[in-house]
N, C-alpha and C. Protein backbone atom coordinates (compact mmCIF):
# COMPACT_ATOMS: atom_id res chain seq x y z
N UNK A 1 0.84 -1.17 0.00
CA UNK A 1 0.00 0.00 0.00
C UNK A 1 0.88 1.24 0.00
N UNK A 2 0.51 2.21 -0.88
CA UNK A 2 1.37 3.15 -1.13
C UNK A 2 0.33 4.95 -0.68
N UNK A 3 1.11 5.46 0.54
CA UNK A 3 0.43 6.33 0.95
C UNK A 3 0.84 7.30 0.00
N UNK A 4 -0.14 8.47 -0.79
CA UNK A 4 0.23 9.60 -1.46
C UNK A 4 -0.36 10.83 -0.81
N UNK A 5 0.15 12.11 -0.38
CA UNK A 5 0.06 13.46 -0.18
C UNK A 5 -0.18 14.29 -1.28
N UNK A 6 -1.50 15.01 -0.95
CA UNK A 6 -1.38 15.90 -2.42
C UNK A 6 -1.91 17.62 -1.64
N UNK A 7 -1.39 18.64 -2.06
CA UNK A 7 -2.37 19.48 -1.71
C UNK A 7 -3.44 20.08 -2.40
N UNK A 8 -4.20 20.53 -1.40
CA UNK A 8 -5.73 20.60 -2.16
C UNK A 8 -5.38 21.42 -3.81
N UNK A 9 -4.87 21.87 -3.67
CA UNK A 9 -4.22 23.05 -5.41
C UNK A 9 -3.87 21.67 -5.84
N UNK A 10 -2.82 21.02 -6.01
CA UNK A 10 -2.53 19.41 -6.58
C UNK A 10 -3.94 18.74 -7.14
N UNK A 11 -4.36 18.57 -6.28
CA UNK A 11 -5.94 17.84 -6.41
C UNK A 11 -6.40 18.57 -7.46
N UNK A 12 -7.39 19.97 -7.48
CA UNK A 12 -7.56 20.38 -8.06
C UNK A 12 -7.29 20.62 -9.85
N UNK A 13 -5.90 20.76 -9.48
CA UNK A 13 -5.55 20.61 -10.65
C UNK A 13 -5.29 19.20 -11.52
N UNK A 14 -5.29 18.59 -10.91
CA UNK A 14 -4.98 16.96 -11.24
C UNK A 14 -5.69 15.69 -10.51
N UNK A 15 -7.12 15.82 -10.74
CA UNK A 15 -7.93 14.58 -10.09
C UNK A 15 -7.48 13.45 -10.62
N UNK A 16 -7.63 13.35 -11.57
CA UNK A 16 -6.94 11.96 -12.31
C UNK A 16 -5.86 11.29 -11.83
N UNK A 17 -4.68 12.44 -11.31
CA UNK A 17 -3.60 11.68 -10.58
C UNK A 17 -3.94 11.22 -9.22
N UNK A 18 -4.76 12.22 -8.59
CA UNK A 18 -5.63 11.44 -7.25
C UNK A 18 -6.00 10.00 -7.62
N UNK A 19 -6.93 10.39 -8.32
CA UNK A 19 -7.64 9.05 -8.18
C UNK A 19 -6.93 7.41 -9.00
N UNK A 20 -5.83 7.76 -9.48
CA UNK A 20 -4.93 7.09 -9.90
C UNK A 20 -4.22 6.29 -8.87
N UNK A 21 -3.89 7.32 -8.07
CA UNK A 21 -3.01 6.56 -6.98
C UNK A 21 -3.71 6.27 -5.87
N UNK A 22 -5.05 6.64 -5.79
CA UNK A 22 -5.84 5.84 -4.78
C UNK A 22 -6.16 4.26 -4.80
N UNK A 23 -5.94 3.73 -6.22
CA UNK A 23 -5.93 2.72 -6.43
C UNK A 23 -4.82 1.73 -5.43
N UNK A 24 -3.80 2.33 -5.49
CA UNK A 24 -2.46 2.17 -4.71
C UNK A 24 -2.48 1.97 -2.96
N UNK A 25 -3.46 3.05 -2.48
CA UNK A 25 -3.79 3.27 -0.97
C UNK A 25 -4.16 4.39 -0.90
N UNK A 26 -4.37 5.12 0.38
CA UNK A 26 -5.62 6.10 0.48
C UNK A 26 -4.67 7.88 0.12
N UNK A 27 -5.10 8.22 -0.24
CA UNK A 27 -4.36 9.51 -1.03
C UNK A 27 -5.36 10.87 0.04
N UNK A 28 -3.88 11.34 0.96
CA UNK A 28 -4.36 12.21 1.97
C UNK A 28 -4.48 13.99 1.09
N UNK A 29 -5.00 14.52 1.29
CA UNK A 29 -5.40 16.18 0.71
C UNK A 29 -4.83 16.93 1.65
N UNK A 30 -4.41 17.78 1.86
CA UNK A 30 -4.04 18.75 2.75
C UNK A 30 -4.43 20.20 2.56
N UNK A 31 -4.81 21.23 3.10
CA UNK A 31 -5.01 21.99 3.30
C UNK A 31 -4.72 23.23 3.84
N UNK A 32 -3.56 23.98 4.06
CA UNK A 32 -2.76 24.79 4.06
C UNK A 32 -1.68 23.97 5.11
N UNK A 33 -1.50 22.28 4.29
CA UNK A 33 0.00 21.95 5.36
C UNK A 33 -0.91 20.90 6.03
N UNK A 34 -2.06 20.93 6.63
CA UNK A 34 -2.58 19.96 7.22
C UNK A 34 -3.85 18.93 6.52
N UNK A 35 -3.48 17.56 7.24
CA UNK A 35 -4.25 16.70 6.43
C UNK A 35 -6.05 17.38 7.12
N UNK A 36 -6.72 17.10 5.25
CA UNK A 36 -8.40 17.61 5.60
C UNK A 36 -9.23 17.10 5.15
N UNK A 37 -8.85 16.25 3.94
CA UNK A 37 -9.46 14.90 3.51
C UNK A 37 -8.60 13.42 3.15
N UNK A 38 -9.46 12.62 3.07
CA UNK A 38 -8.82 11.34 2.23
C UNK A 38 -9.32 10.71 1.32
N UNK A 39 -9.32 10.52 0.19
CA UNK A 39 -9.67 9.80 -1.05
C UNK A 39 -9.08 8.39 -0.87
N UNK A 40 -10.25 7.47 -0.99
CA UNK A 40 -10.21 6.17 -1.56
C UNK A 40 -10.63 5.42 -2.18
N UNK A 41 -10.04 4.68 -2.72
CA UNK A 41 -10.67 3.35 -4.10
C UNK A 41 -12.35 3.21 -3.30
N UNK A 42 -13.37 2.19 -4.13
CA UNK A 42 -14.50 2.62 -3.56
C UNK A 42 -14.32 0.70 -2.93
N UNK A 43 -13.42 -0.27 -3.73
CA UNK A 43 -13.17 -1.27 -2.90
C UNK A 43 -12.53 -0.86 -1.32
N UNK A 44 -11.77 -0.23 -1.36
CA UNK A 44 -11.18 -0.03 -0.05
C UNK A 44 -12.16 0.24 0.81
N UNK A 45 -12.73 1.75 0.60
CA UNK A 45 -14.13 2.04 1.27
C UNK A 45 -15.02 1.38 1.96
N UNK A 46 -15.51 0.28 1.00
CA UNK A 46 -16.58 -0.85 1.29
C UNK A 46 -15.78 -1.92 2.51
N UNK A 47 -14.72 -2.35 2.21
CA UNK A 47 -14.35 -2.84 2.99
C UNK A 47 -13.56 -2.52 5.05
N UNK A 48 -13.38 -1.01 4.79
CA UNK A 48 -13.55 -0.52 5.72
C UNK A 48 -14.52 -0.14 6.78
N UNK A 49 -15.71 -0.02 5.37
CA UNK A 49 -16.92 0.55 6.14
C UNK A 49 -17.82 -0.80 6.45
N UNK A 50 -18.00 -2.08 5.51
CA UNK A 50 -18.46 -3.30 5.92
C UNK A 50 -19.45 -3.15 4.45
N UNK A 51 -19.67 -4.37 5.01
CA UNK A 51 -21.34 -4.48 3.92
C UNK A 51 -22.31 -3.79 4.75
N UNK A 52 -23.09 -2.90 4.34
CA UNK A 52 -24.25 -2.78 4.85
C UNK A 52 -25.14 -4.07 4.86
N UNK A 53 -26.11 -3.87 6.23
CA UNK A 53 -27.28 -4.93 6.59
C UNK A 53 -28.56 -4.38 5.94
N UNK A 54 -29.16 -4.99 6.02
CA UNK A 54 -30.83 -5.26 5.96
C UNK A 54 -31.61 -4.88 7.40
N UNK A 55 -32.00 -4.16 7.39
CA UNK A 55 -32.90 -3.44 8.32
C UNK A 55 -33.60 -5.10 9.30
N UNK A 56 -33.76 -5.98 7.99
CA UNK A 56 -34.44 -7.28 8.61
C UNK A 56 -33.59 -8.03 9.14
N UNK A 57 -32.33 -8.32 8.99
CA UNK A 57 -31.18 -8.67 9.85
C UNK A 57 -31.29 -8.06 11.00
N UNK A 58 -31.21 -6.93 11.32
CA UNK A 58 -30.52 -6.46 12.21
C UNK A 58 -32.01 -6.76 13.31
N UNK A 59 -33.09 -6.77 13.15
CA UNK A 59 -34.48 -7.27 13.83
C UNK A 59 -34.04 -8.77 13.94
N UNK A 60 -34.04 -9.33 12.95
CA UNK A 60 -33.13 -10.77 13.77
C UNK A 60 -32.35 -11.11 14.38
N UNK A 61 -31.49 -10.36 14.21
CA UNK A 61 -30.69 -10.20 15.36
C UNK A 61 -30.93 -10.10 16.89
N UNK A 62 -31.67 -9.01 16.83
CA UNK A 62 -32.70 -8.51 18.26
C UNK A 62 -33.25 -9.82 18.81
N UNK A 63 -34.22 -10.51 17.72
CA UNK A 63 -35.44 -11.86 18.25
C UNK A 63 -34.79 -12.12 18.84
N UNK A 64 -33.37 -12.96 18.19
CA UNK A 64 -32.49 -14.31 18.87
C UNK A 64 -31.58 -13.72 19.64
N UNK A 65 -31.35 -12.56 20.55
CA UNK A 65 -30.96 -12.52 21.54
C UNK A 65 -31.70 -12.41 23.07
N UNK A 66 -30.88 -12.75 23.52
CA UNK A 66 -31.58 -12.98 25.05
C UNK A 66 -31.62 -11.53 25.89
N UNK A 67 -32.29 -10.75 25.84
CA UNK A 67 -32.64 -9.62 26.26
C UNK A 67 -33.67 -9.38 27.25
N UNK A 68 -33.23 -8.91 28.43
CA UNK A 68 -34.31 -8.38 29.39
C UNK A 68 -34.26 -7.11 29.49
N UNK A 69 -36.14 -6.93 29.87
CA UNK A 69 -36.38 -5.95 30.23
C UNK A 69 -37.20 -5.35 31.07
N UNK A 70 -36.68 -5.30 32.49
CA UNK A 70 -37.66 -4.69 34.09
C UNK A 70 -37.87 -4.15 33.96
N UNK A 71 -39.43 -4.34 33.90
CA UNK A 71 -40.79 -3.36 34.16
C UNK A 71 -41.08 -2.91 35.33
N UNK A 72 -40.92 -1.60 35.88
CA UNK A 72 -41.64 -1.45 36.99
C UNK A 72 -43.29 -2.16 37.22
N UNK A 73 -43.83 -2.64 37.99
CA UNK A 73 -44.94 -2.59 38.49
C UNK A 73 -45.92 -1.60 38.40
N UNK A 74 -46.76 -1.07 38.28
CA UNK A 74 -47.82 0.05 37.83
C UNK A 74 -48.16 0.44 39.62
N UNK A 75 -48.20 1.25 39.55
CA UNK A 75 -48.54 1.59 41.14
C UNK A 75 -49.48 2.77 41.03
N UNK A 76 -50.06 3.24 40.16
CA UNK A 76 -51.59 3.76 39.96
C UNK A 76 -52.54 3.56 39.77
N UNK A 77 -53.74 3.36 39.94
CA UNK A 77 -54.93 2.64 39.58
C UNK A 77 -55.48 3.51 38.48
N UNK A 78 -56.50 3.05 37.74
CA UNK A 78 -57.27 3.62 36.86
C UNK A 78 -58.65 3.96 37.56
N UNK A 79 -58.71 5.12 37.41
CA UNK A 79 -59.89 6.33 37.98
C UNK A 79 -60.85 6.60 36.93
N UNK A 80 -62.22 6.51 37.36
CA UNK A 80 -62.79 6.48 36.36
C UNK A 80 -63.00 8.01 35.38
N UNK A 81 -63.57 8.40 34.85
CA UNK A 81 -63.38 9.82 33.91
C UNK A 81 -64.65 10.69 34.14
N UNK A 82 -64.17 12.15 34.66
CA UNK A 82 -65.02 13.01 35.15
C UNK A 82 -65.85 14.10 33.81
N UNK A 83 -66.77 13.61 33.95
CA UNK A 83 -67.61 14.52 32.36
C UNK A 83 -68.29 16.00 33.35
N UNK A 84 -68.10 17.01 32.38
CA UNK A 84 -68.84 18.08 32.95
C UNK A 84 -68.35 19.16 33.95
């Protein structure tokens, strides 16, 4: 993996070479001297960031775990409703 520095004027002027060498490893931007972004391949990305789930996974998930949850006891009664 090959780290590349570019500054944001670099970039600008030359995306193509960005995104060239992102192929390589993640290609840092800088911004008057300091790093302010990072460009990466969109494989790299995915694999950093994961596969996204299914909303329905992640509820299955929930079922099949063993989860509690203490309820207080109700300690008010129900009163009946005053008309008028």
């Amino acid at each position: 993996m090959t780290i590349t520095t570019l500054t944001s004027r670099e970039f600008n002027q030359d995306s193509g070479r960005a995104k060239k060498a992102a192929e390589n490893g993640p290609v840092f931007i800088t911004d008057r001297g300091r790093p302010s972004h990072v460009l990466l391949s969109i494989d790299e990305y995915r694999r950093l960031a994961g596969s996204p789930r299914k909303i329905a996974d992640l509820l299955s998930d929930l079922a099949s775990a063993d989860i509690e949850l203490p309820i207080a006891p109700r300690t008010d009664r129900a009163r009946p409703a005053k008309f008028g």
